[in-house]
C-alpha atoms as a PDB file:
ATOM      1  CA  UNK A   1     131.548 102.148  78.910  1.00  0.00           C
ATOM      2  CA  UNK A   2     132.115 103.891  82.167  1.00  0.00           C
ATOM      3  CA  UNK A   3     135.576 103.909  83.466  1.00  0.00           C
ATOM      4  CA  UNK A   4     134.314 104.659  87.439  1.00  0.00           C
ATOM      5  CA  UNK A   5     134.178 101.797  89.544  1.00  0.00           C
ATOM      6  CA  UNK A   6     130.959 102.574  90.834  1.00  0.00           C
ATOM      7  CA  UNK A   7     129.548 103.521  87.530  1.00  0.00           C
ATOM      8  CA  UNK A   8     130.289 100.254  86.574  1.00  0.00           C
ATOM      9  CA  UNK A   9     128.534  98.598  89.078  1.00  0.00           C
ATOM     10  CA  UNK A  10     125.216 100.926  88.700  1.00  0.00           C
ATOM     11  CA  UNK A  11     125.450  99.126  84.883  1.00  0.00           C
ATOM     12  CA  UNK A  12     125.435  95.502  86.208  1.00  0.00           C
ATOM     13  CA  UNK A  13     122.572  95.924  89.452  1.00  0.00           C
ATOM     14  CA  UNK A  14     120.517  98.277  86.819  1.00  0.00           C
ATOM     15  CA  UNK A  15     121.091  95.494  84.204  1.00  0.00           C
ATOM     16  CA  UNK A  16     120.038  92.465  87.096  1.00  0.00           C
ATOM     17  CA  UNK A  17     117.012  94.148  88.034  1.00  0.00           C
ATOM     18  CA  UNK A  18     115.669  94.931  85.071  1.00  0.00           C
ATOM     19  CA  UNK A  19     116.006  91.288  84.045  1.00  0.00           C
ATOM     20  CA  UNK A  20     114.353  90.719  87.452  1.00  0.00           C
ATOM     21  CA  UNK A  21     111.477  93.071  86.533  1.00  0.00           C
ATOM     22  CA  UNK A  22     110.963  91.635  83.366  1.00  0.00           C
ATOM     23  CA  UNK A  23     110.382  88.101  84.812  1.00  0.00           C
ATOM     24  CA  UNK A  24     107.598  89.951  87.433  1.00  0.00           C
ATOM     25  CA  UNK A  25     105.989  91.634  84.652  1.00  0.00           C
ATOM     26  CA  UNK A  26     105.367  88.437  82.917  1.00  0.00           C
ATOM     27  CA  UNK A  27     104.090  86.393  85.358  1.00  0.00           C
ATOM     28  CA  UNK A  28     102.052  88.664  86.317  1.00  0.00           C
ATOM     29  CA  UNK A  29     100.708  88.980  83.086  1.00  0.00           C
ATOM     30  CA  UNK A  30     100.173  85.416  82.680  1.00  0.00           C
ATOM     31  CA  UNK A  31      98.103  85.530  85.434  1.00  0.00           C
ATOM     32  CA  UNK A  32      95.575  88.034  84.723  1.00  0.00           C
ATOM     33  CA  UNK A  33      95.325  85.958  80.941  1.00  0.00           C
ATOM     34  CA  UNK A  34      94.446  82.934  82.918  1.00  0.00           C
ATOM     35  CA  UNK A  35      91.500  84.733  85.087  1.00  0.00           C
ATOM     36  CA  UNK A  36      90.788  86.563  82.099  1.00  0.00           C
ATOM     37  CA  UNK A  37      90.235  82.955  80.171  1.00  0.00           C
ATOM     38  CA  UNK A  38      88.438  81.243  83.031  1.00  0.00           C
ATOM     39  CA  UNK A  39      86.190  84.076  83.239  1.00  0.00           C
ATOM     40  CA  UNK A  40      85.439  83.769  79.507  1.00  0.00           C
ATOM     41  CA  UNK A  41      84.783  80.082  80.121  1.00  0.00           C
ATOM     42  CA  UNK A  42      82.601  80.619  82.079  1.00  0.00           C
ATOM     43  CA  UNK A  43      83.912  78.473  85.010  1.00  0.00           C
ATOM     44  CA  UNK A  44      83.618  80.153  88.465  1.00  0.00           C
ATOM     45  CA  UNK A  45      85.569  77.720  90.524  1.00  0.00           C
ATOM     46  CA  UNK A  46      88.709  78.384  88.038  1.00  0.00           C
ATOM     47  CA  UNK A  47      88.186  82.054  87.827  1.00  0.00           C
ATOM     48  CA  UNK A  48      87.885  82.365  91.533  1.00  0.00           C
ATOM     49  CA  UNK A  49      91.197  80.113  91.950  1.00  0.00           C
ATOM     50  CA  UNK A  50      93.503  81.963  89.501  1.00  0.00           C
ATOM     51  CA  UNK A  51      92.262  85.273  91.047  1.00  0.00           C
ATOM     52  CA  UNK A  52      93.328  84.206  94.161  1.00  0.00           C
ATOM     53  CA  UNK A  53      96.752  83.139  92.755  1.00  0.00           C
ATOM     54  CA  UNK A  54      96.826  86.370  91.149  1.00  0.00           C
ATOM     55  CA  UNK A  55      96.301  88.677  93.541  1.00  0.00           C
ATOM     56  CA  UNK A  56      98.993  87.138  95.153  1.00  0.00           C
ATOM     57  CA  UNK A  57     101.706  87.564  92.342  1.00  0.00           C
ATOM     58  CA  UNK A  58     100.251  90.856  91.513  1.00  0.00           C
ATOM     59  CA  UNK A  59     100.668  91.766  95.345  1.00  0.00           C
ATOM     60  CA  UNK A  60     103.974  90.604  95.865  1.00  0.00           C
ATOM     61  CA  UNK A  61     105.061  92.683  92.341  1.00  0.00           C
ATOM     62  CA  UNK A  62     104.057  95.829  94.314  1.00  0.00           C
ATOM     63  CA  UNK A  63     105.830  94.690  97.395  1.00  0.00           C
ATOM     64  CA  UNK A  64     108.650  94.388  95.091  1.00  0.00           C
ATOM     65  CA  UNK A  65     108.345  97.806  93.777  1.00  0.00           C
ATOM     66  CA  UNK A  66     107.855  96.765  90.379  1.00  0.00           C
ATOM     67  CA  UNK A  67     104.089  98.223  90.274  1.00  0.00           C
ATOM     68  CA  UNK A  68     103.227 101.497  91.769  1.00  0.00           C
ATOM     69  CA  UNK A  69     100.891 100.487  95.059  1.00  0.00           C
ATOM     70  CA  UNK A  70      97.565 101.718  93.055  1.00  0.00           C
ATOM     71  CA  UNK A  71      98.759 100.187  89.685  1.00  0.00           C
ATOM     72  CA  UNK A  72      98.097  96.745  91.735  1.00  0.00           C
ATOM     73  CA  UNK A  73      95.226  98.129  93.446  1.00  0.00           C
ATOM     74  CA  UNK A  74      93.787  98.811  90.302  1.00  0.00           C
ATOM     75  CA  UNK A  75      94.419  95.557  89.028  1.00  0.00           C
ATOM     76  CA  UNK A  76      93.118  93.419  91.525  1.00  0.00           C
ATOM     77  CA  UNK A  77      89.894  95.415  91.855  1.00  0.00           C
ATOM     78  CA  UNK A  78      89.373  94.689  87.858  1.00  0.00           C
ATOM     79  CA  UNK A  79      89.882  90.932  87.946  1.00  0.00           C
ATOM     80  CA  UNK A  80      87.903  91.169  91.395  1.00  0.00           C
ATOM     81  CA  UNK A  81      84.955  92.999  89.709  1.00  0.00           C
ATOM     82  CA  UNK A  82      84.865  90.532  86.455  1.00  0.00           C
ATOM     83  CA  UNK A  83      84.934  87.252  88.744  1.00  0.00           C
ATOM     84  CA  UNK A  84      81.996  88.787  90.646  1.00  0.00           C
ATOM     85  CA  UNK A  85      80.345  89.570  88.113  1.00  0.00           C
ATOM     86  CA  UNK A  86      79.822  86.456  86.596  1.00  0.00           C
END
């Protein structure tokens, strides 16, 4: 354990944002499995709803810094391209 004052409190904000990150990560994941599903449904009006809703975690996640600004480019234009496609 680190005896510096500051040290200690690099441990607990490293700690609290990775927790944070975590919790981004996931729901962002959840989101591109439920556009993923609607798209395998089959179901247009769904897909083209939980895109939207997922572009919009998936933005803020960059915003964040979580995901590198073309990581959630990337992303987007994926889900994007497999709505459209259907």
């Amino acid at each position: 354990m680190a005896n510096i004052k500051s040290a200690k409190k690099r441990i607990l904000v490293a700690r609290t944002r990775t927790e944070r990150n975590k919790a981004v990560r996931s729901g962002v994941k959840t989101a591109i499995k439920k556009v993923e599903a609607a798209v395998e449904s089959g179901d247009k009006a769904a897909a083209s709803e939980a895109l939207k809703a997922a572009s919009s975690v998936i933005g803020k996640a960059g915003s964040k810094g979580v995901y590198h600004q073309n990581n959630v480019s990337r992303k987007i234009a994926r889900l994007s391209k497999a709505v459209s496609a259907m």
